[in-house]
C-alpha atoms as a PDB file:
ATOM      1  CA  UNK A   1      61.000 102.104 110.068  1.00  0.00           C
ATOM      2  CA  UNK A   2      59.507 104.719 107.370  1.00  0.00           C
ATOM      3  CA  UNK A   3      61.526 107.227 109.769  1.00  0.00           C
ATOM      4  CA  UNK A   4      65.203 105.723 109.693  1.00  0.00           C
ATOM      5  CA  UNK A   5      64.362 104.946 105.717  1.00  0.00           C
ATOM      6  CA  UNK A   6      64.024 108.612 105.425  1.00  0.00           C
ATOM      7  CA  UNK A   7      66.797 109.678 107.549  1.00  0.00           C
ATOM      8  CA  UNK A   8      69.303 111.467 105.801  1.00  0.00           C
ATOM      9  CA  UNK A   9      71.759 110.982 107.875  1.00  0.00           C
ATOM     10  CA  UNK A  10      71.528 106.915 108.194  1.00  0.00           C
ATOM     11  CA  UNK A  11      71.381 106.926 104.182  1.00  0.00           C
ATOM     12  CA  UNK A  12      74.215 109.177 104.063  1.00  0.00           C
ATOM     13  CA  UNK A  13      75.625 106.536 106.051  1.00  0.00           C
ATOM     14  CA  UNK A  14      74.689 103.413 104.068  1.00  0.00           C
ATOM     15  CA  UNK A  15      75.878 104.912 100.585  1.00  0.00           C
ATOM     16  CA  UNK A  16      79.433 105.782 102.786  1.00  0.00           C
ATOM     17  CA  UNK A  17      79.784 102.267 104.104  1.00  0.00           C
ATOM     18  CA  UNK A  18      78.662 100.926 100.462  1.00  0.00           C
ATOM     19  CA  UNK A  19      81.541 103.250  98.852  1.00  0.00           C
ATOM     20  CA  UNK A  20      84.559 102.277 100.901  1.00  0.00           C
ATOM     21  CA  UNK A  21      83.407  98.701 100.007  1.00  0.00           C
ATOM     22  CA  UNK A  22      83.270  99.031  96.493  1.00  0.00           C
ATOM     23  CA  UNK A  23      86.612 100.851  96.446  1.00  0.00           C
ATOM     24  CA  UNK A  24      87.997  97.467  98.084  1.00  0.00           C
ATOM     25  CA  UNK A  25      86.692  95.215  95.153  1.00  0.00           C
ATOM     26  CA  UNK A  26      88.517  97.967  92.201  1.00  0.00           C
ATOM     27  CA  UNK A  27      91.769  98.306  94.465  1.00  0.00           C
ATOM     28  CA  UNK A  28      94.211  95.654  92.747  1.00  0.00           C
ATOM     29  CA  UNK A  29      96.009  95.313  95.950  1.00  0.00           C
ATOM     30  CA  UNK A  30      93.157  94.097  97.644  1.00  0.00           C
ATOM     31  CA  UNK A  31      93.425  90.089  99.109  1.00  0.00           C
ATOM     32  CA  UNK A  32      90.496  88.100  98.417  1.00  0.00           C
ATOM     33  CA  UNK A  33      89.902  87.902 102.262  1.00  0.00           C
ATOM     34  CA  UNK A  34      89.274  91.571 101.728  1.00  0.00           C
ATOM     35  CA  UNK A  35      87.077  91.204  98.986  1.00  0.00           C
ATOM     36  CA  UNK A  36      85.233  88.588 100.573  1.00  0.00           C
ATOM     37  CA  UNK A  37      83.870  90.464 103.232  1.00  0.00           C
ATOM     38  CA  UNK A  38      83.714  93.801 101.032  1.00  0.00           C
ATOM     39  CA  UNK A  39      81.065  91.366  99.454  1.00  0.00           C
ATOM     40  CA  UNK A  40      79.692  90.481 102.498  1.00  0.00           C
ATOM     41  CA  UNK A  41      78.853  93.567 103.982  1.00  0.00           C
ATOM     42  CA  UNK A  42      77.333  95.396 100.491  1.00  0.00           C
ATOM     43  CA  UNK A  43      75.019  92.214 100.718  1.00  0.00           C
ATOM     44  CA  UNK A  44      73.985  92.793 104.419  1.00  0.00           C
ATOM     45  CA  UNK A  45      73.600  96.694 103.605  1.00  0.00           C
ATOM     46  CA  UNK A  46      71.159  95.548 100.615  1.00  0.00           C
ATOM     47  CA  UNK A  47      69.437  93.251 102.754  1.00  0.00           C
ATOM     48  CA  UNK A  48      68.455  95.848 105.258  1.00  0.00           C
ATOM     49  CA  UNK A  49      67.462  98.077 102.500  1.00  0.00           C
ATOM     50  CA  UNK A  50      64.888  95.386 101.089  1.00  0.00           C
ATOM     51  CA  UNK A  51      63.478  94.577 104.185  1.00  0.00           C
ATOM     52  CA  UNK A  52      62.820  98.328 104.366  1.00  0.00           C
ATOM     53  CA  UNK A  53      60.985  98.068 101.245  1.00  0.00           C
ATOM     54  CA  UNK A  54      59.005  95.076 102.053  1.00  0.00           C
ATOM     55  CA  UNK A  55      58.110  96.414 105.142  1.00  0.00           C
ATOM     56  CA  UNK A  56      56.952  99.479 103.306  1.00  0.00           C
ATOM     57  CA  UNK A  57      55.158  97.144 100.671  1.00  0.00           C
ATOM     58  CA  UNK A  58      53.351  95.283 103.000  1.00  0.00           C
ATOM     59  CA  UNK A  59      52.054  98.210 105.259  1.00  0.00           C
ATOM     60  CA  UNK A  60      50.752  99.688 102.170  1.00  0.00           C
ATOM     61  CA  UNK A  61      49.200  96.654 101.381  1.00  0.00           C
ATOM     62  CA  UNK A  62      47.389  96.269 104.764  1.00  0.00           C
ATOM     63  CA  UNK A  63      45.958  99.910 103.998  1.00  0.00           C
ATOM     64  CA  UNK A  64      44.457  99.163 100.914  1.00  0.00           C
ATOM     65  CA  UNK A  65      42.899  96.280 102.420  1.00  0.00           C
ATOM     66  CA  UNK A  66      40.969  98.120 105.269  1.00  0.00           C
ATOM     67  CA  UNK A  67      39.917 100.558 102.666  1.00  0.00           C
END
């Protein structure tokens, strides 16, 4: 997990996906449909990238504890 976090190439890919997303949400052209699951998939993105963190959190925590 600690790996892909650090990948530069997966993050690379994460802030890409994030981008186009955003760019659907200031395009005034864009349908609500569109938005919708703009919204959708900068929420899953962030979800991934917290559970990367907790993971993180709570193997650090574990450590500590068997010190």
């Amino acid at each position: 997990m600690r790996t892909l976090q650090a990948d530069d190439t997966f993050q690379l890919a994460l802030t890409e996906i994030t981008d186009q997303q955003i760019a659907v949400f200031v395009n005034a052209d864009s349908t609500t449909d569109q938005r919708e699951k703009a919204h959708d998939i900068i929420c899953a993105l962030r979800k991934i990238d917290d559970y990367f963190d907790s993971v993180k959190t709570d193997e650090a925590m574990y450590n500590r504890k068997l010190k």
